[in-house]
N, C-alpha and C. Protein backbone atom coordinates (compact mmCIF):
# COMPACT_ATOMS: atom_id res chain seq x y z
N UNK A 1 264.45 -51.95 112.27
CA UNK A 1 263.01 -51.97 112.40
C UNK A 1 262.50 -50.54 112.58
N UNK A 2 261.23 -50.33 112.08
CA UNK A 2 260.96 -48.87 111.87
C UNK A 2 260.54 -48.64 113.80
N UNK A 3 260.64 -46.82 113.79
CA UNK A 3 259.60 -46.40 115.29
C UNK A 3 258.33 -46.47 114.82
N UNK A 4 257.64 -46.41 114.10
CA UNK A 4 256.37 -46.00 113.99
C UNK A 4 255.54 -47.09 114.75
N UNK A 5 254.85 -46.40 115.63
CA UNK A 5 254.03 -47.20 116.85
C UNK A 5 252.72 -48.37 116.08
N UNK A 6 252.18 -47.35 115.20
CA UNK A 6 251.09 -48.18 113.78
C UNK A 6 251.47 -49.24 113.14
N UNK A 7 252.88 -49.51 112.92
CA UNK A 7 253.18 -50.45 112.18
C UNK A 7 253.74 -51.88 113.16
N UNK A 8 254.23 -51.16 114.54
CA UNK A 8 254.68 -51.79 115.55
C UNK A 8 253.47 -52.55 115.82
N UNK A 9 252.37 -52.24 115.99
CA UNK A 9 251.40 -53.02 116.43
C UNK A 9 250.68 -53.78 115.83
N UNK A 10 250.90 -53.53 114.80
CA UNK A 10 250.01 -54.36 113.11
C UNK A 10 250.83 -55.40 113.23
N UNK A 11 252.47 -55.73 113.13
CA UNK A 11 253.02 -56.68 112.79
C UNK A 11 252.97 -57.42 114.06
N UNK A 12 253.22 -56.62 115.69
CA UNK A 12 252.56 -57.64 116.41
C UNK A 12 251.34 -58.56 117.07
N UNK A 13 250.42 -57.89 116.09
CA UNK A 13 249.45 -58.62 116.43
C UNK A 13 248.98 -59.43 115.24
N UNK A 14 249.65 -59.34 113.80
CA UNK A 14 249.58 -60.09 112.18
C UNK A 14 250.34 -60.45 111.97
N UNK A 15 251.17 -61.14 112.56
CA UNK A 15 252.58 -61.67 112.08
C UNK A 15 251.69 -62.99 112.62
N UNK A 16 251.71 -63.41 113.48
CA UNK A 16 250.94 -65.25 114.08
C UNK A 16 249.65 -65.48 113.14
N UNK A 17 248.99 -64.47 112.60
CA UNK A 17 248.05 -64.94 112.10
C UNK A 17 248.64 -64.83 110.44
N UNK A 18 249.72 -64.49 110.06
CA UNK A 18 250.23 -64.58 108.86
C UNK A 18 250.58 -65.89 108.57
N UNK A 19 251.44 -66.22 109.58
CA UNK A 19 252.08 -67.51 109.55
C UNK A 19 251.00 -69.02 109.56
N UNK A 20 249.93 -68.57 109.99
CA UNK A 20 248.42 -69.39 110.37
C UNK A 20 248.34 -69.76 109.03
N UNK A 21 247.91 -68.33 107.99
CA UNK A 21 247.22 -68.22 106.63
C UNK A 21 248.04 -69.10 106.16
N UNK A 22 249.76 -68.73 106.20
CA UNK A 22 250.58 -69.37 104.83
C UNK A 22 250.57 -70.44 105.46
N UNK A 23 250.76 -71.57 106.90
CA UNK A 23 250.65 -72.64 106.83
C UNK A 23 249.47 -73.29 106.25
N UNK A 24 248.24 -72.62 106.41
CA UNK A 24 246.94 -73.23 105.91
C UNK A 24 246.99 -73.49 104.20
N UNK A 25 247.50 -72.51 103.78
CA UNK A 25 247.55 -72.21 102.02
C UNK A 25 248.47 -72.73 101.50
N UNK A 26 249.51 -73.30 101.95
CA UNK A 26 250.83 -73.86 101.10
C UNK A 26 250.14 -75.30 101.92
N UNK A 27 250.12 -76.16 100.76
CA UNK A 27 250.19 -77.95 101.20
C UNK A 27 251.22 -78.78 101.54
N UNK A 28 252.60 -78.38 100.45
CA UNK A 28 253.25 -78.97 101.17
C UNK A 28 254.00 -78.78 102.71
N UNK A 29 253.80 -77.29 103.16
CA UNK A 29 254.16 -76.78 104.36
C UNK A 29 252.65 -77.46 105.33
N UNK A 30 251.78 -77.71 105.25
CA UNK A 30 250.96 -78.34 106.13
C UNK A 30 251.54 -79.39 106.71
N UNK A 31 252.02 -79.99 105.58
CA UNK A 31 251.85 -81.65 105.71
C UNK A 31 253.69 -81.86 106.65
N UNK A 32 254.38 -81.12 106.10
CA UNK A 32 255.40 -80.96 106.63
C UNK A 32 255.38 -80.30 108.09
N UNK A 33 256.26 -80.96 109.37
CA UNK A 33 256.39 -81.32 110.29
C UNK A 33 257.19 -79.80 111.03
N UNK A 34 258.39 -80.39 111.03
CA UNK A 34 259.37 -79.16 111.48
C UNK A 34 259.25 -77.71 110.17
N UNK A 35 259.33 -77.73 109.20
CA UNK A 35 258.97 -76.51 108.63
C UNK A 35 258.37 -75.55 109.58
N UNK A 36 256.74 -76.26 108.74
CA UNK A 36 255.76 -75.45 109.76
C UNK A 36 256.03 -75.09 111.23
N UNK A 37 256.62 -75.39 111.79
CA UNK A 37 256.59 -75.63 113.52
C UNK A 37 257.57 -74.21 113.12
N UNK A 38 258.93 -73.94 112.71
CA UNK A 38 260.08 -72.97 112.39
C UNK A 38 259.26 -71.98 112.21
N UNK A 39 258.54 -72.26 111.03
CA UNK A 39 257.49 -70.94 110.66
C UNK A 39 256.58 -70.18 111.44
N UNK A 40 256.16 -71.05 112.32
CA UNK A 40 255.30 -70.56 113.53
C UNK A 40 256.13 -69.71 114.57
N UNK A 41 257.46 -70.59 114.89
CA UNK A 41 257.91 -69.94 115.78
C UNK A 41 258.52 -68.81 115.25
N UNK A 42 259.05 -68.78 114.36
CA UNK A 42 259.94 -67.26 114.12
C UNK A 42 258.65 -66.37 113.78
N UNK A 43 257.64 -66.48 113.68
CA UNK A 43 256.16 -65.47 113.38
C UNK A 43 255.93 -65.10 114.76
N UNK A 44 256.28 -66.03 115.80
CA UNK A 44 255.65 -65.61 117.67
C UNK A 44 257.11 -64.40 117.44
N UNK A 45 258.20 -65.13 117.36
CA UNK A 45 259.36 -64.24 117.99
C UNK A 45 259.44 -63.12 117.43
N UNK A 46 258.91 -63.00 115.64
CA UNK A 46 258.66 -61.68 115.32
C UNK A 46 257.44 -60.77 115.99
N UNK A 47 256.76 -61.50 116.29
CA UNK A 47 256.11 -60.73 117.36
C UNK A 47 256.25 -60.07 118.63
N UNK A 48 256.95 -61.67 119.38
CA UNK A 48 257.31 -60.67 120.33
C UNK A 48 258.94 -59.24 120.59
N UNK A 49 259.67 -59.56 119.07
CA UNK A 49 260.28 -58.25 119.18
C UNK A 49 259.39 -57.23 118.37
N UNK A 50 258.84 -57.14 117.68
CA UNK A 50 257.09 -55.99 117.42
C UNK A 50 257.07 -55.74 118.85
N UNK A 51 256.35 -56.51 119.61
CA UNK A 51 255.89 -55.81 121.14
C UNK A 51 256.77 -55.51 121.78
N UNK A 52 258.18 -55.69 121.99
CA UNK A 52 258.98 -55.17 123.18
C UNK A 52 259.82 -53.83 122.23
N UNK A 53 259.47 -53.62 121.21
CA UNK A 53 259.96 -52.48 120.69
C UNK A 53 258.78 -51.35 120.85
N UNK A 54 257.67 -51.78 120.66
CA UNK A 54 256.65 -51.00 120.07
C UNK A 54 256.36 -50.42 121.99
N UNK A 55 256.59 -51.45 122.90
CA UNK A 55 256.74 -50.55 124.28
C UNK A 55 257.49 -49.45 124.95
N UNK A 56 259.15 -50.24 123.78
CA UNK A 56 259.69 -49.18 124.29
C UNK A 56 259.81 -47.29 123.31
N UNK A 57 259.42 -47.74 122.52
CA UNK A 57 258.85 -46.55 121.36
C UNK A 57 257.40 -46.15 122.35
N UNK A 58 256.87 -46.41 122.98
CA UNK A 58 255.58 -46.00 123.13
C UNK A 58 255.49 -45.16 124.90
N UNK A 59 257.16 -45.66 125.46
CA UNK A 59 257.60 -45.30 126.99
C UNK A 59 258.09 -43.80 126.69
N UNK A 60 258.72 -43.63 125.43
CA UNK A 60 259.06 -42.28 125.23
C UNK A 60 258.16 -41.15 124.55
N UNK A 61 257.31 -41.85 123.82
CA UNK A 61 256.43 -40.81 123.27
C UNK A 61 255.64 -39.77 124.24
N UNK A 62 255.02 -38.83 123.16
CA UNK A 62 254.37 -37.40 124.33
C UNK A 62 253.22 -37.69 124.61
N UNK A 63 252.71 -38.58 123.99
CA UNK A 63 250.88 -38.61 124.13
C UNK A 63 250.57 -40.22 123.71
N UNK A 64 249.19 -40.30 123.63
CA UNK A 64 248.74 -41.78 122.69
C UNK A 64 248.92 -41.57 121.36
N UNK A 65 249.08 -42.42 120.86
CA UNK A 65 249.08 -42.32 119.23
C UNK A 65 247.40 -42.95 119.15
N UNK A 66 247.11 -42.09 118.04
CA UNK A 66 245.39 -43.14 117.82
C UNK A 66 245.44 -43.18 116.28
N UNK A 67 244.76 -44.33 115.52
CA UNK A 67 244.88 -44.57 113.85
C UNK A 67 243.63 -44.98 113.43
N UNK A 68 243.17 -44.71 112.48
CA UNK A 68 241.91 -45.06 111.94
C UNK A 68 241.63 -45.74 110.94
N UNK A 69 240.91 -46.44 110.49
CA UNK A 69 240.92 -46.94 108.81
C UNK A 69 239.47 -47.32 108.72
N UNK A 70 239.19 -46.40 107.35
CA UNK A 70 237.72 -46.69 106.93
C UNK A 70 237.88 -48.32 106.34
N UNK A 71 236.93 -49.30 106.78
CA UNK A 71 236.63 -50.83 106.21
C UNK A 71 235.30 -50.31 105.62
N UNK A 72 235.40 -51.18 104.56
CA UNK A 72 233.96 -51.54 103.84
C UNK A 72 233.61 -50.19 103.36
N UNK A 73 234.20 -49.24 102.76
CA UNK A 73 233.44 -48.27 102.21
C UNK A 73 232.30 -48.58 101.57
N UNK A 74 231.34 -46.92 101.62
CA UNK A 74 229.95 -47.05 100.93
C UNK A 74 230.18 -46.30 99.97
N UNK A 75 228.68 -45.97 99.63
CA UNK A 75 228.61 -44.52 98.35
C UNK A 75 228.86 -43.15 99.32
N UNK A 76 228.04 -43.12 100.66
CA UNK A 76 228.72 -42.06 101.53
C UNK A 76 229.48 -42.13 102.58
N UNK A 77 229.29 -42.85 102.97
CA UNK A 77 230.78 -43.50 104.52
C UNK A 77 230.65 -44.78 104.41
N UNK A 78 231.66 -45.23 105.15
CA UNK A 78 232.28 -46.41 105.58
C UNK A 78 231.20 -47.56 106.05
N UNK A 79 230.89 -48.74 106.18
CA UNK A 79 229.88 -49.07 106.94
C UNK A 79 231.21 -49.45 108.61
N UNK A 80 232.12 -49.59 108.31
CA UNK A 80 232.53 -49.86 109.81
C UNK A 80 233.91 -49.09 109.21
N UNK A 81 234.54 -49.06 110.58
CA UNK A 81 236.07 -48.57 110.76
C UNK A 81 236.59 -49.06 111.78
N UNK A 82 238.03 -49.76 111.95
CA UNK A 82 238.70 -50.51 112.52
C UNK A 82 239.68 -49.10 113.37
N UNK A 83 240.32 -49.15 114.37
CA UNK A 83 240.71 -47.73 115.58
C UNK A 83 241.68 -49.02 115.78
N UNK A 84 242.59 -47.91 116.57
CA UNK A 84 243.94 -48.67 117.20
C UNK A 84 244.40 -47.69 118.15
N UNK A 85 245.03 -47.77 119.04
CA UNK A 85 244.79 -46.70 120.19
C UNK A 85 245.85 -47.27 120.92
N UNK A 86 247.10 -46.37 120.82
CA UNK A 86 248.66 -46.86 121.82
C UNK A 86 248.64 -46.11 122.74
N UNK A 87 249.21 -46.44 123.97
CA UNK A 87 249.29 -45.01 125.02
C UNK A 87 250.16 -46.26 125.73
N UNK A 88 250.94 -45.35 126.22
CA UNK A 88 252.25 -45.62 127.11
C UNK A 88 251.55 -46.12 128.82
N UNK A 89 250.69 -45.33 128.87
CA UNK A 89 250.54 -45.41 130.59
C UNK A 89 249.92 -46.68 130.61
């Protein structure tokens, strides 16, 4: 699994809502019982190793990491931008 603290936190906080989308979008995985339920859970547990890595990557670093991303570009800026902001303490 990579260090990068940005990616650590994307997958733990989009991995449960991944697993949400593809149960919602695949039919026969709806309708199906234990599948779905597997799918859910290995999406939490990929999460929660995302978060207990992305803490301990984040116990050694020198500073906060901070990330930005222009959403919704215009003709001259962005109308919004989404921030992400790690810090150890």
């Amino acid at each position: 699994m990579t260090n990068d603290p940005v990616i650590l936190a994307l997958v733990a906080l989009l991995a449960p809502v991944a697993s949400f989308l593809l149960i919602a979008a695949v039919f026969p995985l709806r309708r199906s019982g234990k599948p779905a339920a597997y799918l859910s859970i290995a999406a939490v547990g990929l999460s929660l190793v995302a978060a207990v890595r992305l803490w301990l990557v984040m116990g050694t670093a020198e500073g906060p990491v901070h990330h930005a991303w222009s959403w919704l570009p215009a003709y001259e800026k962005a109308f919004a931008s989404v921030d992400q902001h790690a810090d150890a303490g």
